[in-house]
C-alpha atoms as a PDB file:
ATOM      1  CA  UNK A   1       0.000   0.000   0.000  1.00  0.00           C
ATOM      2  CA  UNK A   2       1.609   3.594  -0.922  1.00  0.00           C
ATOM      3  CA  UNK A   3       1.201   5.868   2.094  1.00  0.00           C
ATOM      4  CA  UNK A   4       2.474   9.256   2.142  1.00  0.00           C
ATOM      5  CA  UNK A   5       4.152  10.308   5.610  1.00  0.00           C
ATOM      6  CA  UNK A   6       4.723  13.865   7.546  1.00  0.00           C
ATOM      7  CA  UNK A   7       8.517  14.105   7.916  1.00  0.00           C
ATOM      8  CA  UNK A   8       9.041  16.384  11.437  1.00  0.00           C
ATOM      9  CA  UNK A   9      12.852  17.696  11.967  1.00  0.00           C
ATOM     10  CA  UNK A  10      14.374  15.279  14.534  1.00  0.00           C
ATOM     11  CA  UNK A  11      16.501  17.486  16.016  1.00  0.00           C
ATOM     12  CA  UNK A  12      19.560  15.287  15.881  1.00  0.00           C
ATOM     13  CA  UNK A  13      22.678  16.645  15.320  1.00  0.00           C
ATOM     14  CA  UNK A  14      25.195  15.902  12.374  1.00  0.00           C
ATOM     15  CA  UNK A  15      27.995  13.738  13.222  1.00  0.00           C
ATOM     16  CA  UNK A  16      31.145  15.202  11.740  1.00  0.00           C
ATOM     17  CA  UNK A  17      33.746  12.758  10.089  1.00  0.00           C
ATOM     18  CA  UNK A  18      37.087  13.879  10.714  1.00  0.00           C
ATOM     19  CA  UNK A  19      39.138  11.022  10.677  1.00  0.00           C
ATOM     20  CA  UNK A  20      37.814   9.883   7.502  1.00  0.00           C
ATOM     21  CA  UNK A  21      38.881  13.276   6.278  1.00  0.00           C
ATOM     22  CA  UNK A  22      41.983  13.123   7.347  1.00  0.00           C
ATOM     23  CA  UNK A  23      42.432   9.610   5.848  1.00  0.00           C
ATOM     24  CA  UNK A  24      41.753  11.046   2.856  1.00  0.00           C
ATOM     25  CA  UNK A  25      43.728  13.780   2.831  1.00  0.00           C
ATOM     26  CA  UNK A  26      46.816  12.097   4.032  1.00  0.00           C
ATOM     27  CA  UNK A  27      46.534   9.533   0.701  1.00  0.00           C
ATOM     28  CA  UNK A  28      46.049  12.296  -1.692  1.00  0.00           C
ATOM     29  CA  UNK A  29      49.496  13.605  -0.637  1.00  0.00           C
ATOM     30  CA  UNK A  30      51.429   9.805  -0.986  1.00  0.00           C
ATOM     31  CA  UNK A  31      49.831   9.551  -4.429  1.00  0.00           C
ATOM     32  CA  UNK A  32      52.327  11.023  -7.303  1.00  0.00           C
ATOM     33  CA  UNK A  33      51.931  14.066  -8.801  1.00  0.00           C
ATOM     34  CA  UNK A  34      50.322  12.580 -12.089  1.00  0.00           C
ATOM     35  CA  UNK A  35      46.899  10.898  -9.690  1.00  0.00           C
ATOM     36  CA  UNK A  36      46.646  14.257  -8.668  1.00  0.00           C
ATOM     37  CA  UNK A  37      43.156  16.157 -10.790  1.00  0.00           C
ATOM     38  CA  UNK A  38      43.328  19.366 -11.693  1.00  0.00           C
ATOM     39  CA  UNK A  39      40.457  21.718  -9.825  1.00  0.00           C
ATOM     40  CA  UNK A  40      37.668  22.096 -12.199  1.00  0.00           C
ATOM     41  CA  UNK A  41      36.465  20.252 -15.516  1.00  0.00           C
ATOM     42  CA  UNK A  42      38.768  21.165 -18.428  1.00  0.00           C
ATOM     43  CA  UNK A  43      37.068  22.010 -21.561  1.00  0.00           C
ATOM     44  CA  UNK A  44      37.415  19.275 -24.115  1.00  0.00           C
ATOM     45  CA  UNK A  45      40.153  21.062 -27.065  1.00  0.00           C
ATOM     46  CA  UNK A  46      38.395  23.393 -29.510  1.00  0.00           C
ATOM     47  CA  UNK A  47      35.264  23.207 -27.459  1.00  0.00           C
ATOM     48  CA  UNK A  48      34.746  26.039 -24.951  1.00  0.00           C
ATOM     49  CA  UNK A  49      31.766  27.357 -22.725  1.00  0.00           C
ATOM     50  CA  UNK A  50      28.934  27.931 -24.702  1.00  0.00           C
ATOM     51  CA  UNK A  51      24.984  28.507 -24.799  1.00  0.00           C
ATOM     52  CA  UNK A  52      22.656  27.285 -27.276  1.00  0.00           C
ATOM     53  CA  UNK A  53      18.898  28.123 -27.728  1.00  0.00           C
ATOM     54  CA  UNK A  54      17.154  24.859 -26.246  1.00  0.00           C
ATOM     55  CA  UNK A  55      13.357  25.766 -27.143  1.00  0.00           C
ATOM     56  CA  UNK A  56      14.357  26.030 -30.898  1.00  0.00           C
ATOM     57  CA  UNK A  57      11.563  25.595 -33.528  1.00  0.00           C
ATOM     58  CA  UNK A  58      11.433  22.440 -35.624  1.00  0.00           C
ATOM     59  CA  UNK A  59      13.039  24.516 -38.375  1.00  0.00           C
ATOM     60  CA  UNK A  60      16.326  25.529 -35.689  1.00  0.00           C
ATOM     61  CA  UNK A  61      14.292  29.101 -35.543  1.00  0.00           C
ATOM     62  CA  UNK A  62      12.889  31.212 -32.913  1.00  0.00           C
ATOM     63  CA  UNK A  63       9.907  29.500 -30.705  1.00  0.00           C
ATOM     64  CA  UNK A  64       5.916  31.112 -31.598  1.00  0.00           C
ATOM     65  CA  UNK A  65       5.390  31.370 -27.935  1.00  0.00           C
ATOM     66  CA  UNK A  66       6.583  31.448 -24.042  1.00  0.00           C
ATOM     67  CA  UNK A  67       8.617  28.523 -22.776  1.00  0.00           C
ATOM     68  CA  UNK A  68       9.911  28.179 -19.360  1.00  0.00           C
ATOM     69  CA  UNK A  69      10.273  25.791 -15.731  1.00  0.00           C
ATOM     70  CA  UNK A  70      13.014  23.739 -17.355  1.00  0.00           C
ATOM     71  CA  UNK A  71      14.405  20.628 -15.555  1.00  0.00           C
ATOM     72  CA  UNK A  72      17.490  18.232 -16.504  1.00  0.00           C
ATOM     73  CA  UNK A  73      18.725  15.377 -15.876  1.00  0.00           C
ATOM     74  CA  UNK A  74      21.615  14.429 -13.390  1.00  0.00           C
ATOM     75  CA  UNK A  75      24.240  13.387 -15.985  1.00  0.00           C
ATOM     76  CA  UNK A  76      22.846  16.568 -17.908  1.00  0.00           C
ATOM     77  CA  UNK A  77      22.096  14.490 -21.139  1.00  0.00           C
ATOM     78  CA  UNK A  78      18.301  15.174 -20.532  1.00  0.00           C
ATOM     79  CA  UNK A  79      16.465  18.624 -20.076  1.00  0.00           C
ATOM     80  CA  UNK A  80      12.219  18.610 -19.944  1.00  0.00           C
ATOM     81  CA  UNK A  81      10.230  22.366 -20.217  1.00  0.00           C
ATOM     82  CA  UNK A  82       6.965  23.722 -20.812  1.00  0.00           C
ATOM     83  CA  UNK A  83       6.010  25.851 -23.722  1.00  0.00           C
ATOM     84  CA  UNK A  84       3.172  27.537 -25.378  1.00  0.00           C
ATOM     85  CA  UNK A  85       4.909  27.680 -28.601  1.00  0.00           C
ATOM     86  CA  UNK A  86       3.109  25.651 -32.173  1.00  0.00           C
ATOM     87  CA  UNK A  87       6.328  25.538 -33.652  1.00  0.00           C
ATOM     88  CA  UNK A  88       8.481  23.699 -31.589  1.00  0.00           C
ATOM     89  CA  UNK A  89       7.279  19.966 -33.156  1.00  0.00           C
ATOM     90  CA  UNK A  90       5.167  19.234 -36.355  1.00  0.00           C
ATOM     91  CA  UNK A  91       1.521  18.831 -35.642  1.00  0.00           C
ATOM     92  CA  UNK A  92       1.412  20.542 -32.579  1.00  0.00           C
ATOM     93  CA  UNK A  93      -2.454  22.015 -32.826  1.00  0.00           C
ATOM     94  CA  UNK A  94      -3.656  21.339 -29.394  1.00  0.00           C
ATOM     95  CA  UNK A  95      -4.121  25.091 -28.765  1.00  0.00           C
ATOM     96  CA  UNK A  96      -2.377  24.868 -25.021  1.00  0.00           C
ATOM     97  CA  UNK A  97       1.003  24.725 -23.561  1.00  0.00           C
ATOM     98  CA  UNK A  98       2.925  21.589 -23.578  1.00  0.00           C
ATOM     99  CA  UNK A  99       5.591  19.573 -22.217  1.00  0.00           C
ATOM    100  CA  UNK A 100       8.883  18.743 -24.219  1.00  0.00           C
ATOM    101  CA  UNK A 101      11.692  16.673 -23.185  1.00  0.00           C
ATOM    102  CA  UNK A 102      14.950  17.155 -24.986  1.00  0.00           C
ATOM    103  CA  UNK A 103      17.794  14.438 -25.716  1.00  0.00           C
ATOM    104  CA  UNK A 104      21.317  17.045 -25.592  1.00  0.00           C
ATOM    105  CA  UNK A 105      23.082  14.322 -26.868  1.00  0.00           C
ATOM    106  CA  UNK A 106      21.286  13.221 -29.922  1.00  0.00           C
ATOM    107  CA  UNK A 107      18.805  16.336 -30.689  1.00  0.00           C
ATOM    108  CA  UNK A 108      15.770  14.933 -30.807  1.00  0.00           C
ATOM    109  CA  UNK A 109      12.718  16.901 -28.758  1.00  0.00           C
ATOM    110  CA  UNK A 110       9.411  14.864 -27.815  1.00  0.00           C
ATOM    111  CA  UNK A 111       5.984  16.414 -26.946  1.00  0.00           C
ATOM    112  CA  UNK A 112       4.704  15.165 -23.946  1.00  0.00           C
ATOM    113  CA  UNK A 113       0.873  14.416 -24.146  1.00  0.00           C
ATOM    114  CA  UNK A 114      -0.582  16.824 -21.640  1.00  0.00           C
ATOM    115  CA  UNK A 115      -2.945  14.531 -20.087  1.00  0.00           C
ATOM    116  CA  UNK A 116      -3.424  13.578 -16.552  1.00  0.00           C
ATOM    117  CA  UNK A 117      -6.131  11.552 -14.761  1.00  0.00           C
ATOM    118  CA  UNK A 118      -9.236  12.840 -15.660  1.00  0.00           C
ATOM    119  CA  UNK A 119      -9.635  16.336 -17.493  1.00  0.00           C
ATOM    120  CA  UNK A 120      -6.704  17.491 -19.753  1.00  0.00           C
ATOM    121  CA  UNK A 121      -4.133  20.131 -18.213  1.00  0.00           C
ATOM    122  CA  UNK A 122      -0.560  19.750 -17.338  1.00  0.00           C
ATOM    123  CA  UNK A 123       1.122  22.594 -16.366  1.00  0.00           C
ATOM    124  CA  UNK A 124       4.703  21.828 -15.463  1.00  0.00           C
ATOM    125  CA  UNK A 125       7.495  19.265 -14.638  1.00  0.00           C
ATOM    126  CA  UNK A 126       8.792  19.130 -11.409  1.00  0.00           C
ATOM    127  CA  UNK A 127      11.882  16.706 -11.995  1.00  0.00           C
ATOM    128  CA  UNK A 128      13.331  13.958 -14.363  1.00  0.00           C
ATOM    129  CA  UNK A 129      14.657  10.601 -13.282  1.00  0.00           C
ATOM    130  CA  UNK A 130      18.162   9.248 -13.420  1.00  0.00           C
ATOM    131  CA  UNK A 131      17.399   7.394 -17.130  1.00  0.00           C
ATOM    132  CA  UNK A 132      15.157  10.110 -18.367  1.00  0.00           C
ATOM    133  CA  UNK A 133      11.835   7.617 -18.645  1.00  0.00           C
ATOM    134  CA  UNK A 134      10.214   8.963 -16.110  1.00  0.00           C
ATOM    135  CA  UNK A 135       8.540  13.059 -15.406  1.00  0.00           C
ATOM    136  CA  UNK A 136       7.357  14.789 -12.037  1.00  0.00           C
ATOM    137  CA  UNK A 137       4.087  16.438 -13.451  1.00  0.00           C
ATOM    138  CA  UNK A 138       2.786  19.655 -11.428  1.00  0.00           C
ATOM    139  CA  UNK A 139      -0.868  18.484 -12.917  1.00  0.00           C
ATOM    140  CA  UNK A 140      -3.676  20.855 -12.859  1.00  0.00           C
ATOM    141  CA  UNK A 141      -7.083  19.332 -14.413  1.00  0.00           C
ATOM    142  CA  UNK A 142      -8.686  22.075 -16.077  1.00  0.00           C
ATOM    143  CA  UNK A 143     -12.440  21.178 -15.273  1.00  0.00           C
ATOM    144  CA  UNK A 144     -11.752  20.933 -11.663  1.00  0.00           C
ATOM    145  CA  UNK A 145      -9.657  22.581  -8.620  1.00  0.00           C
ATOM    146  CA  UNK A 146      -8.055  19.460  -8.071  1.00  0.00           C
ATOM    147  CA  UNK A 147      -3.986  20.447  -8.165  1.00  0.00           C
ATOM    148  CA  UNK A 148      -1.728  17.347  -7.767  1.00  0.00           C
ATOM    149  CA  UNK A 149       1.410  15.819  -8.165  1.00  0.00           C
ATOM    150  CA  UNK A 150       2.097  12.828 -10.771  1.00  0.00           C
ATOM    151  CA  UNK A 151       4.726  10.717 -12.344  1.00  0.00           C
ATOM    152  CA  UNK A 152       4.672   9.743 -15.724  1.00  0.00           C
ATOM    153  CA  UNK A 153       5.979   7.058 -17.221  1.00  0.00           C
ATOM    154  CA  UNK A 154       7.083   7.919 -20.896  1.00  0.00           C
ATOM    155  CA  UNK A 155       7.489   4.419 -21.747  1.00  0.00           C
ATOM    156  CA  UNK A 156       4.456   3.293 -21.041  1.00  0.00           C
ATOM    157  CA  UNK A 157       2.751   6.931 -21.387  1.00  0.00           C
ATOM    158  CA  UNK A 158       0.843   6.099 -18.013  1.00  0.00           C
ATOM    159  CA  UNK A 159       0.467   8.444 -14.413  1.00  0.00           C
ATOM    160  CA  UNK A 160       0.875   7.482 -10.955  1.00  0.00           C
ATOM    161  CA  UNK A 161      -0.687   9.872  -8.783  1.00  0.00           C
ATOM    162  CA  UNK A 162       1.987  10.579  -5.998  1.00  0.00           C
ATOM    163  CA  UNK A 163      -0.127  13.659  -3.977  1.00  0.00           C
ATOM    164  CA  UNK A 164      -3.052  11.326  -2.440  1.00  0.00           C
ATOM    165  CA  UNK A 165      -4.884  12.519   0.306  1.00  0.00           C
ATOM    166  CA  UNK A 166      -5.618  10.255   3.421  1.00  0.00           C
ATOM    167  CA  UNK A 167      -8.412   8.633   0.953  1.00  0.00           C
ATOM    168  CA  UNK A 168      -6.310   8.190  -2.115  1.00  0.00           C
ATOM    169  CA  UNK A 169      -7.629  11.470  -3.999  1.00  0.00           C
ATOM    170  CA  UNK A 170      -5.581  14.378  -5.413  1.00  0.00           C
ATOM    171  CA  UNK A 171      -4.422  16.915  -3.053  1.00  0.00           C
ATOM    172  CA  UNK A 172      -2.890  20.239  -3.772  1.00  0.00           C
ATOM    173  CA  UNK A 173       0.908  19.577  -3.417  1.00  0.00           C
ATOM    174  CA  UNK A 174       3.890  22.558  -4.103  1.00  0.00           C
ATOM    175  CA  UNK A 175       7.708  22.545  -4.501  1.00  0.00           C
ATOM    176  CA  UNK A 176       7.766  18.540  -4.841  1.00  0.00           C
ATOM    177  CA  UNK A 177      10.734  17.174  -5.550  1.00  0.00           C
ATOM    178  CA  UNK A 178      11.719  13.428  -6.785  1.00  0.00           C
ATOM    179  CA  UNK A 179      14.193  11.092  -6.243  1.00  0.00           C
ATOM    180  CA  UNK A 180      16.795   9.417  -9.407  1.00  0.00           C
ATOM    181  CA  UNK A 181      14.530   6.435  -9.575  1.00  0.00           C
ATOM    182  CA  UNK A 182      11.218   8.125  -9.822  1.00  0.00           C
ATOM    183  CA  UNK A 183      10.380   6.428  -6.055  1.00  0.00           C
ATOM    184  CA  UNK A 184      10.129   8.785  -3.333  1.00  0.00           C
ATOM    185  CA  UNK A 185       8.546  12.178  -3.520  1.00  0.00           C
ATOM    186  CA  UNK A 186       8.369  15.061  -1.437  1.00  0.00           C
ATOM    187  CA  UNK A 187       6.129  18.055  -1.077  1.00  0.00           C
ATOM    188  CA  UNK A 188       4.775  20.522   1.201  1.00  0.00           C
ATOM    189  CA  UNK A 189       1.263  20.706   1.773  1.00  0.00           C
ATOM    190  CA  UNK A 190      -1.491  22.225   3.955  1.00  0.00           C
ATOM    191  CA  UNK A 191      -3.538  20.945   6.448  1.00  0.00           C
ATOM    192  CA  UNK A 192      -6.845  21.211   4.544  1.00  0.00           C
ATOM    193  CA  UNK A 193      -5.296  18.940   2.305  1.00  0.00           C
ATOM    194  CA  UNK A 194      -5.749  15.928   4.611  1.00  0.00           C
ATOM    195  CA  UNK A 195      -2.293  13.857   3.301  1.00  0.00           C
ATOM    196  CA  UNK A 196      -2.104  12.522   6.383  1.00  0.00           C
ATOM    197  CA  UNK A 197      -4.776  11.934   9.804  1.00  0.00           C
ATOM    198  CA  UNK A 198      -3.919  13.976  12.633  1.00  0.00           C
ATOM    199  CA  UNK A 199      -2.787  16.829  11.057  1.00  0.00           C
ATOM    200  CA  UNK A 200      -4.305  19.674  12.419  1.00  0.00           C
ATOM    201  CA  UNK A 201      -1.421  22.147  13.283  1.00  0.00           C
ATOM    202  CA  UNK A 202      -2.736  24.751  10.900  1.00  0.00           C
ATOM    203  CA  UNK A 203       0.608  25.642   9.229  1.00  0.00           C
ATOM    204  CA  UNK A 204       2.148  23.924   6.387  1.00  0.00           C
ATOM    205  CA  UNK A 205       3.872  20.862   6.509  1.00  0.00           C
ATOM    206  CA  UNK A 206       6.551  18.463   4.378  1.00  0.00           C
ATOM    207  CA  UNK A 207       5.407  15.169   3.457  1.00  0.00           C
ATOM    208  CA  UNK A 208       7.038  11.876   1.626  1.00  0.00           C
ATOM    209  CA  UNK A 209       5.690   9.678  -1.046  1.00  0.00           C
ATOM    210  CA  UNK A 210       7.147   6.341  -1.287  1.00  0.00           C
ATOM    211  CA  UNK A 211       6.506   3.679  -3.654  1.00  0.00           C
ATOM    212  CA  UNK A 212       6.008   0.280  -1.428  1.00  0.00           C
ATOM    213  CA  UNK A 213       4.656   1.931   1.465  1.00  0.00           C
ATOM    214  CA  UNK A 214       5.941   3.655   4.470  1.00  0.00           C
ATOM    215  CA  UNK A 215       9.476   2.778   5.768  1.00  0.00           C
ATOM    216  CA  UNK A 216       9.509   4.971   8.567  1.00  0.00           C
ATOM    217  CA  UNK A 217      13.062   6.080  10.311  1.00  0.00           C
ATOM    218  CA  UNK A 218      12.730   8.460  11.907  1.00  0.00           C
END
């Protein structure tokens, strides 16, 4: 059963490591001067710093319309938006802004179906997982006031709804943020929300999704 659970600060201190620092530090000196990396990533030769236009059209021009809230990967090979632009992929004639997720390496930009359970309306993505498959949706069903959190799952084009109240229904979620494997979620929430019983301290609170139920530590 997938529970979501208020995480409360513990108040435990940090426990400092300073003899594995040490240990550390004492090694890097005994290696030779060649094991030794330079500070900083060292452009590759002929290829400095450089920006590129990301929301290109199809045709490597200008976008028709807004785009913004852009994501990326971990390894930075792949970056996710939103945009309002027509342009950016052939045959986009929905009328509404969309999702795109970009492949840096290879070039290639996919629309991503703005659909979520029940009425149509994605508005942004909140995060993309550690082999790009998977998006943190900010979903926001245009027929109703329900505002929730999903994941979506571009290989199977499917949502998992990862905001539940106490009773399994959509709940308004913000600032959610996702693990690398698309398993644990976290979000801040109200209490009128109901994510969890009990939860009546009328201020606004941090909550975890996991997927396979509660594994509580703390």
């Amino acid at each position: 059963m997938v529970r979501t659970r208020r995480r409360s600060p513990s108040g435990e201190g940090v426990r400092a490591a300073g003899g594995g620092v040490l240990a550390v530090l004492l090694l890097a000196a005994a290696l030779p001067a060649a094991f030794v990396a330079p500070a900083g990533d060292a452009p590759s030769p002929g290829r400095g710093p450089a920006t590129e236009l990301l929301s290109a059209a199809v045709d490597g021009g200008p976008a028709d319309g807004a785009s913004g809230s852009p994501v990326i990967r971990a390894d930075g090979r792949v970056a996710a938006f939103a945009s309002a632009a027509i342009n950016l992929v052939r045959g986009d004639d929905n009328g509404r802004s969309d999702l795109f997720v970009r492949d840096l390496r290879g070039g290639v930009l996919r629309r991503v179906d703005a659909k979520a359970p029940g009425p149509e309306g994605v508005v942004t993505v909140d995060g993309v997982s550690a082999h790009g498959t998977k998006l943190l949706l900010d979903t926001y069903p245009v027929l109703t006031t329900e505002d929730a959190e999903h994941i979506r799952d571009l290989r199977t084009d499917t949502d998992v709804l990862v905001s539940p109240d106490k009773d399994g229904r959509p709940a308004d979620a913000v600032d959610a943020r996702m693990d690398s494997r698309a398993r644990t979620v976290v979000f801040a929430g109200s209490d009128q929300e109901d994510f969890v019983p009990d939860d009546t301290n009328g201020v606004k609170d941090v909550f975890v999704w996991r997927n396979g139920g509660s594994r509580k530590p703390w």
